[in-house]
N, C-alpha and C. Protein backbone atom coordinates (compact mmCIF):
# COMPACT_ATOMS: atom_id res chain seq x y z
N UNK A 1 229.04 -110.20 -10.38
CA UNK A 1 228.53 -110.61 -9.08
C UNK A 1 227.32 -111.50 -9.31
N UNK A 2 227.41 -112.38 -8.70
CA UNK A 2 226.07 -113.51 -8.61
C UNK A 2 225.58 -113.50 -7.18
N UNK A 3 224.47 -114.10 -7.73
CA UNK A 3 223.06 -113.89 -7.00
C UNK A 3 222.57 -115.33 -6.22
N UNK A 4 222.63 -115.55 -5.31
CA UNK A 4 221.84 -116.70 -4.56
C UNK A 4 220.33 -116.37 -3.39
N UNK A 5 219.44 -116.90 -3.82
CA UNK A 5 218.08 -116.41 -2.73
C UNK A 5 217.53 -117.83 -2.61
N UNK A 6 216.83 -117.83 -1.02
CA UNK A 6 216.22 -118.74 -0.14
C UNK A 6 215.42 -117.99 0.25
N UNK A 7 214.10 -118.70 -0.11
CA UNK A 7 212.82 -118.39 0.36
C UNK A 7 212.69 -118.54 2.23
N UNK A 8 212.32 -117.41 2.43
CA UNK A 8 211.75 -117.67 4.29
C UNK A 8 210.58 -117.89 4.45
N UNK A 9 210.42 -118.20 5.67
CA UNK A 9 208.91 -119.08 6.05
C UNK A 9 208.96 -117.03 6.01
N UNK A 10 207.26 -117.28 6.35
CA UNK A 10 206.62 -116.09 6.51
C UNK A 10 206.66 -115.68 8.16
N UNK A 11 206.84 -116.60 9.21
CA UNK A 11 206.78 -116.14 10.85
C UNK A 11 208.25 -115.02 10.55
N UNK A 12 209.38 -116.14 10.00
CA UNK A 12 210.50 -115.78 10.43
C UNK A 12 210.41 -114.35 9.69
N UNK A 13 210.11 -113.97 8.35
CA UNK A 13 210.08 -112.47 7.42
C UNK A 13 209.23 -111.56 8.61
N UNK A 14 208.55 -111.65 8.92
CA UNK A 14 207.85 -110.90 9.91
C UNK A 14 208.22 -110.57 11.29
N UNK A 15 209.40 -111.63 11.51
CA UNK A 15 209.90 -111.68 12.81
C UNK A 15 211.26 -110.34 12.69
N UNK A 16 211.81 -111.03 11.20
CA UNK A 16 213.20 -110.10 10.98
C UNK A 16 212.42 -108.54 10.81
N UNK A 17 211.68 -108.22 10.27
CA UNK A 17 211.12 -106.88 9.51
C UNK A 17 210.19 -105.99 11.06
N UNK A 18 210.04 -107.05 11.68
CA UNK A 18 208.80 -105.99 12.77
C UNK A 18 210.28 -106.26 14.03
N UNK A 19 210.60 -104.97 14.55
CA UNK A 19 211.74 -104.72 15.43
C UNK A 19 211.59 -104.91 17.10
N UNK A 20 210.06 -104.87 17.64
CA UNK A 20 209.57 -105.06 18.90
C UNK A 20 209.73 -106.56 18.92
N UNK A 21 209.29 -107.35 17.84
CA UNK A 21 209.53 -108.85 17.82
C UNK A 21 210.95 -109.42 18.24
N UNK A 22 211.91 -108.39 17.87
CA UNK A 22 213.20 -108.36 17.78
C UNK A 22 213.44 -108.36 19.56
N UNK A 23 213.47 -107.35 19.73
CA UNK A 23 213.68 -106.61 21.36
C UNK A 23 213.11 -107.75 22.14
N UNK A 24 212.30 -108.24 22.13
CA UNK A 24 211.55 -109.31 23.12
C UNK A 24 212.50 -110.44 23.34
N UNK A 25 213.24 -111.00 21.81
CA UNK A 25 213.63 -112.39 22.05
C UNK A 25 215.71 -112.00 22.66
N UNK A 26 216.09 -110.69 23.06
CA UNK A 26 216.89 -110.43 23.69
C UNK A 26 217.23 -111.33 25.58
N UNK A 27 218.21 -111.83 25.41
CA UNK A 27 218.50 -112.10 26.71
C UNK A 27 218.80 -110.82 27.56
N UNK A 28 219.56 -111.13 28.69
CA UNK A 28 219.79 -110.17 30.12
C UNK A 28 221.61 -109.67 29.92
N UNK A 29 221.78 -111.28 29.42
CA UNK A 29 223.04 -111.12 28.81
C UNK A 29 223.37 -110.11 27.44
N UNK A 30 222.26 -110.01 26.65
CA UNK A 30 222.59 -109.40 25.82
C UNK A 30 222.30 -107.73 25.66
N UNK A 31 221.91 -107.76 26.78
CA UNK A 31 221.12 -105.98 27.49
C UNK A 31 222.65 -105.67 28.07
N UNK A 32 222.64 -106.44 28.52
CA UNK A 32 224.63 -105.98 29.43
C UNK A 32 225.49 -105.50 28.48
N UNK A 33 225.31 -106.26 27.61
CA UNK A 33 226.43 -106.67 26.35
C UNK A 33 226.21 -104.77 25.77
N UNK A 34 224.92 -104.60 25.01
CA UNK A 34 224.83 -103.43 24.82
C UNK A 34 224.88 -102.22 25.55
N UNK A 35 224.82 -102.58 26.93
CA UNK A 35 225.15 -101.54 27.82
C UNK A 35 225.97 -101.27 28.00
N UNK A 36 227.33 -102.13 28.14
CA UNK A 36 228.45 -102.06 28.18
C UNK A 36 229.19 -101.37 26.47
N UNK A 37 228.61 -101.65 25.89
CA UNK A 37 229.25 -101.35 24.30
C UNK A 37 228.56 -99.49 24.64
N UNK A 38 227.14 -99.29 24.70
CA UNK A 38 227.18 -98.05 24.68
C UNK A 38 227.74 -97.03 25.89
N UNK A 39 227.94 -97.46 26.59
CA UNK A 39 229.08 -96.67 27.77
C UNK A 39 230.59 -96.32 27.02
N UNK A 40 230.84 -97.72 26.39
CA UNK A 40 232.04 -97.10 26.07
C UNK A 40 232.07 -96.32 24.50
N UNK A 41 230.72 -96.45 24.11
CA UNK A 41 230.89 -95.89 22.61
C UNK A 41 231.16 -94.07 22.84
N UNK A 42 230.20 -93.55 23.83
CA UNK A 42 229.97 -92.54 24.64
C UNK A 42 230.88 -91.89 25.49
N UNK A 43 231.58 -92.74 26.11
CA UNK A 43 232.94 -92.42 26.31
C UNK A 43 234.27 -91.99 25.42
N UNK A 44 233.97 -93.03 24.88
CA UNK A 44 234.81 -92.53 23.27
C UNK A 44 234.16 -91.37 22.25
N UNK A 45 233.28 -91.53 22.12
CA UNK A 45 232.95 -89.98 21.33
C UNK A 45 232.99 -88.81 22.25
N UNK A 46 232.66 -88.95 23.68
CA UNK A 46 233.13 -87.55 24.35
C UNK A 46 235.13 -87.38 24.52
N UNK A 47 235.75 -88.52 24.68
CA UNK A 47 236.93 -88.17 24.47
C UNK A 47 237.67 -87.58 23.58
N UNK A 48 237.11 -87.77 22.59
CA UNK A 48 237.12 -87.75 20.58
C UNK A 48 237.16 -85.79 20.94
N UNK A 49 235.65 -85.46 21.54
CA UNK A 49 235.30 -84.39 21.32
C UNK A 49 236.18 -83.93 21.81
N UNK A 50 236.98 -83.58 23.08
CA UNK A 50 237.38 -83.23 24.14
C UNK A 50 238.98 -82.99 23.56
N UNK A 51 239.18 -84.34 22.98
CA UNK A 51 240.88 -83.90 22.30
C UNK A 51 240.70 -83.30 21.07
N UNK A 52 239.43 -83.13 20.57
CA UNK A 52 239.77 -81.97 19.48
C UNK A 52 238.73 -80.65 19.51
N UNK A 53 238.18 -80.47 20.36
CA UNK A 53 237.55 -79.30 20.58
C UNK A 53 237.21 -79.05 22.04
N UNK A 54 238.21 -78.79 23.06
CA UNK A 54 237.96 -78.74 24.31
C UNK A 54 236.94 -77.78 24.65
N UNK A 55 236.95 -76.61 24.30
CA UNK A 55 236.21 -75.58 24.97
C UNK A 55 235.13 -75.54 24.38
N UNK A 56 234.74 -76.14 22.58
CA UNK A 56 233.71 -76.35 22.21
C UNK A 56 232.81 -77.08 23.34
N UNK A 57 233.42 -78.34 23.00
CA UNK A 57 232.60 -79.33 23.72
C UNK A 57 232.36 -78.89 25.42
N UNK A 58 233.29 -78.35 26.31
CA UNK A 58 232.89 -77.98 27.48
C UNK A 58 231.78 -77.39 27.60
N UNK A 59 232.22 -76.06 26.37
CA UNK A 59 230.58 -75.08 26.72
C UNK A 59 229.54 -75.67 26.38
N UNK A 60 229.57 -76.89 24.93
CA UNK A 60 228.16 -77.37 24.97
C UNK A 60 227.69 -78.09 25.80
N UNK A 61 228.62 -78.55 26.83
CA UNK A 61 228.47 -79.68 27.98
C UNK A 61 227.79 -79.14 28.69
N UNK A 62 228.40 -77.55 29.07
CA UNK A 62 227.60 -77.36 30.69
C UNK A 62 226.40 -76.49 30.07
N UNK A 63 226.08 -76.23 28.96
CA UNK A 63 224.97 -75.35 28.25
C UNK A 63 224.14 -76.06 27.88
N UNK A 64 223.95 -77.97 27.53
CA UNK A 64 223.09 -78.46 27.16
C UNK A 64 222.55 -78.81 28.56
N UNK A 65 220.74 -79.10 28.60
CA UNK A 65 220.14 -80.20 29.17
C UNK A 65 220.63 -81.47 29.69
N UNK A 66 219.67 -81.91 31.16
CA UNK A 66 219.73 -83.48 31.45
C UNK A 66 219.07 -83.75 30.10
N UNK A 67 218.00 -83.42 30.19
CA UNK A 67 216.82 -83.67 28.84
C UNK A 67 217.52 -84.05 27.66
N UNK A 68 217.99 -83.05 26.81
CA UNK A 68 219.18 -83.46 25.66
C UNK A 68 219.82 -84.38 25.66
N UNK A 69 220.62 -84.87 27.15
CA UNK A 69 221.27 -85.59 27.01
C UNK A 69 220.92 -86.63 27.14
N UNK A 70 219.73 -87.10 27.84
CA UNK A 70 219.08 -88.39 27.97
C UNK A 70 218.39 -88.80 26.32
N UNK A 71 218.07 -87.70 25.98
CA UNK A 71 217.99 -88.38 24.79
C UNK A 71 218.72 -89.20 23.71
N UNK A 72 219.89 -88.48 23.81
CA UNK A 72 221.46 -88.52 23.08
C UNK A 72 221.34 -89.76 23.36
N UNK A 73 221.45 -90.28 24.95
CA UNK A 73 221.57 -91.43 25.26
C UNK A 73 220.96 -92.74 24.60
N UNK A 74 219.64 -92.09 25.40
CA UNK A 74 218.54 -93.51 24.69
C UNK A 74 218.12 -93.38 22.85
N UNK A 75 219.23 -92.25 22.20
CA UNK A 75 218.88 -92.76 20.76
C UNK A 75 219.79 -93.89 20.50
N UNK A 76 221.17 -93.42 21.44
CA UNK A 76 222.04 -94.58 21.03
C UNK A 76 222.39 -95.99 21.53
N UNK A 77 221.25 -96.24 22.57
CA UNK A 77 220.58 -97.30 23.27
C UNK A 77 220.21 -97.79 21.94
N UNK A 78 219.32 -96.90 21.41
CA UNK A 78 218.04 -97.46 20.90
C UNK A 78 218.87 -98.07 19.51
N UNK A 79 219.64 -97.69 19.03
CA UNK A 79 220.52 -97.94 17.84
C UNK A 79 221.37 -98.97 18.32
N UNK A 80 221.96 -99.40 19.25
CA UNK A 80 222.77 -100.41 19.34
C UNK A 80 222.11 -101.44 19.71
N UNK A 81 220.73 -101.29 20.13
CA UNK A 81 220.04 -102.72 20.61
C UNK A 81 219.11 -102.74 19.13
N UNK A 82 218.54 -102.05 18.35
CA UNK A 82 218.29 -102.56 17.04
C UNK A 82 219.25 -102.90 16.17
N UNK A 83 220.97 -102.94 16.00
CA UNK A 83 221.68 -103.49 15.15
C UNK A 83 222.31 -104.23 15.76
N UNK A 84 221.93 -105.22 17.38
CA UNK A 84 222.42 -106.33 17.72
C UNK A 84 221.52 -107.67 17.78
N UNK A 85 220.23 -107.11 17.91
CA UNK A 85 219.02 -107.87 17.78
C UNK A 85 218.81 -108.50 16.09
N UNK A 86 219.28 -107.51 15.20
CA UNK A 86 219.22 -107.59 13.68
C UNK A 86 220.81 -108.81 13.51
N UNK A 87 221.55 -108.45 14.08
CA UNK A 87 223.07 -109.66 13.69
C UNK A 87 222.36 -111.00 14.53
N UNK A 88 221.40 -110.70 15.82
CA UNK A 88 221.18 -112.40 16.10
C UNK A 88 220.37 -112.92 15.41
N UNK A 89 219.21 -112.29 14.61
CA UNK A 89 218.36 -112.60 13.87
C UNK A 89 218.88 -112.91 12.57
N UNK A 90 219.87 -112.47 11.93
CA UNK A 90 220.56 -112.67 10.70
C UNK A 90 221.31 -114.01 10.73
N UNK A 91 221.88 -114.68 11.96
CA UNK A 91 223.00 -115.34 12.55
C UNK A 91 222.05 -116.67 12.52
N UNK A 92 221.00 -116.49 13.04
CA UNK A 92 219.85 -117.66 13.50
C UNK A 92 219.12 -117.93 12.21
N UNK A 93 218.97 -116.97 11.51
CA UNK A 93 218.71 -117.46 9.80
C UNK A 93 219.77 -117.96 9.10
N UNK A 94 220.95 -117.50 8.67
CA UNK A 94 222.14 -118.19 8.08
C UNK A 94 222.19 -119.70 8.27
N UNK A 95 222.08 -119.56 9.88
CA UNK A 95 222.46 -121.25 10.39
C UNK A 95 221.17 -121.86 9.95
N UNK A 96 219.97 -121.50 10.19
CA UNK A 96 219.03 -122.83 9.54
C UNK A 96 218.89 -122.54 7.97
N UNK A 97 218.74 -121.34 7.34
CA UNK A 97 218.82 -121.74 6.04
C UNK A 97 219.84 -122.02 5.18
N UNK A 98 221.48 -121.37 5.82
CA UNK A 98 222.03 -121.13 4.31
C UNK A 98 223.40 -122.51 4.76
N UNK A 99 223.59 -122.36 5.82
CA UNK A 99 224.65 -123.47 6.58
C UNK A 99 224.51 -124.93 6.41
N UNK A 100 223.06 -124.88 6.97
CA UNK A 100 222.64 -126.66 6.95
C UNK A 100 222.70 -126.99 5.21
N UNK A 101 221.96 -126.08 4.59
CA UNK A 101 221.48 -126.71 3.19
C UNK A 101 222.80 -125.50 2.34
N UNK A 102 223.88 -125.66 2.03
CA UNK A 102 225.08 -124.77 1.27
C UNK A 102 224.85 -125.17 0.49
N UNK A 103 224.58 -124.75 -0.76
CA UNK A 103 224.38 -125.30 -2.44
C UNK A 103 225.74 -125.53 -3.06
N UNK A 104 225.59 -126.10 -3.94
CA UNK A 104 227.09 -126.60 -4.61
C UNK A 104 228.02 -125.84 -4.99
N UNK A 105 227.20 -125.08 -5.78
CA UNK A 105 228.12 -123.75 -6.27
C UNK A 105 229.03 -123.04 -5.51
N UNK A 106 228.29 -122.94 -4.16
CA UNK A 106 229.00 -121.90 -3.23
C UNK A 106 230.24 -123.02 -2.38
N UNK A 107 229.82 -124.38 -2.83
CA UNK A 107 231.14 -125.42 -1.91
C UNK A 107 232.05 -125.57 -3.16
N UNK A 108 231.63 -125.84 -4.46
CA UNK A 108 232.84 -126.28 -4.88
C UNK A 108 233.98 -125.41 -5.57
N UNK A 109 233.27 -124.27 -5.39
CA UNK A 109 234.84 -123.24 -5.63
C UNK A 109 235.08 -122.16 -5.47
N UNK A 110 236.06 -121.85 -5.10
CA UNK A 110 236.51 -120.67 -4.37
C UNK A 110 235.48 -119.14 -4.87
N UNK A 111 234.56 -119.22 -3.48
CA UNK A 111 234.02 -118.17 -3.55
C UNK A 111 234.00 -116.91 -2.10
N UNK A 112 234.01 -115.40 -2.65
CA UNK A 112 234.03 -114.49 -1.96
C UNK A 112 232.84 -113.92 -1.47
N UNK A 113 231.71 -114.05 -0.56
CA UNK A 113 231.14 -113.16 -0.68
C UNK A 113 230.76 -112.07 -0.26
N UNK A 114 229.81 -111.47 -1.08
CA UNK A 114 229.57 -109.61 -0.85
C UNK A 114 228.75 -109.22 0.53
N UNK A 115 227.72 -109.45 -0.03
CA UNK A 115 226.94 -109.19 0.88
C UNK A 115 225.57 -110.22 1.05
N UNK A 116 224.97 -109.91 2.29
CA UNK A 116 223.77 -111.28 2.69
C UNK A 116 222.68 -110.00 3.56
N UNK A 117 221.53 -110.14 2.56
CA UNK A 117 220.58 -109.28 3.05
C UNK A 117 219.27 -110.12 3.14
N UNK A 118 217.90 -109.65 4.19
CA UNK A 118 216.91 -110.07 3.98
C UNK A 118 215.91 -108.98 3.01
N UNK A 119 215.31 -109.43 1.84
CA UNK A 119 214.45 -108.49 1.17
C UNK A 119 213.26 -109.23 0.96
N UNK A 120 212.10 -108.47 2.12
CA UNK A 120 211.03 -108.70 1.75
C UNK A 120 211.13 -110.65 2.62
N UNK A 121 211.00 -111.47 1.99
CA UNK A 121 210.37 -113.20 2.45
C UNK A 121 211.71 -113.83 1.88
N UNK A 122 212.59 -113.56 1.41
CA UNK A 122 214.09 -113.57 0.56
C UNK A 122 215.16 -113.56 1.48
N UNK A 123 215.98 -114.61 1.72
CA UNK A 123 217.55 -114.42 1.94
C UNK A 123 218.39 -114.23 1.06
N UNK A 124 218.72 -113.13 0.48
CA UNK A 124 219.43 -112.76 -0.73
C UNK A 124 221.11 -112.88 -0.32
N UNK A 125 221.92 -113.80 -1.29
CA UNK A 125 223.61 -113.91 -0.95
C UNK A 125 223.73 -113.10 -2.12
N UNK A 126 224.95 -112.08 -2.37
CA UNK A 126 225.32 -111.89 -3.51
C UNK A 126 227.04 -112.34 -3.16
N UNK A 127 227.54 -112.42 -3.69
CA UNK A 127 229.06 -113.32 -4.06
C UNK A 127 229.57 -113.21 -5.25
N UNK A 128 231.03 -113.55 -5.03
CA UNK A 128 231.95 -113.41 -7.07
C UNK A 128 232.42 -114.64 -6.40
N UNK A 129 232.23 -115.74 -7.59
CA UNK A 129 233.17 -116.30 -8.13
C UNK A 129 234.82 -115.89 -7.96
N UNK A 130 235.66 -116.29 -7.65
CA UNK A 130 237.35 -115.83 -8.13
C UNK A 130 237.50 -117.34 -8.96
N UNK A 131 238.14 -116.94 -10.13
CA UNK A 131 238.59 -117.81 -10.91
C UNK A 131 240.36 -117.89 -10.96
N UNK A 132 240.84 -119.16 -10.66
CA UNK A 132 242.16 -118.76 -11.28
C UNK A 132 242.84 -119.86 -12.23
């Protein structure tokens, strides 16, 4: 596996790494977007429960808290609007650093890659080569 890294300005490392920075630059559209995804995520894990542990899940239904459950809720608010804010922020880096300026290596031959992380001020690609 090989290794490709692009230095980030320092606004943008600070922008990706501090998560309130994140939440702010969200549209109205994209509050819907997650609202709509966690309704139905919630829906689907209580259905999940329901076809395989009916009476479990009933009794914990009518035995838990509003309280409990609002929490349940807004953890998984809170989790789907920090790993959609993190893909636009990842999406908006790719395109100005790694899209506009593609290094040679990665155009002139058939390559797969792994994974694309930010570490630290670093856009780290890792990728294989396929040779044939």
């Amino acid at each position: 596996m090989e290794v490709y890294e692009v230095i980030l300005s320092e606004e943008e490392s600070k922008t990706y790494h501090n998560p309130l920075l994140q939440i702010r630059k969200l549209s109205l559209r994209d509050w819907a977007y997650i609202y709509i995804n966690m309704v139905l995520l919630i829906v689907l894990l209580c259905g999940l429960c329901t076809f395989f542990a009916e009476d479990i899940f009933l009794f914990l239904w009518f035995q838990t808290g509003v309280f409990f459950k609002s929490v349940i809720v807004i953890f998984v608010l809170s989790v789907l609007v920090w790993r959609h804010s993190k893909n636009i922020q990842m999406r908006a880096i790719l395109q100005k650093y790694l899209l506009r300026n593609v290094p040679q290596e990665l155009i002139g031959e058939s390559v797969q890659l792994r994974k694309i992380k930010v570490q630290g001020n670093r856009l780290v690609v890792y990728y294989r080569k396929r040779y044939e």
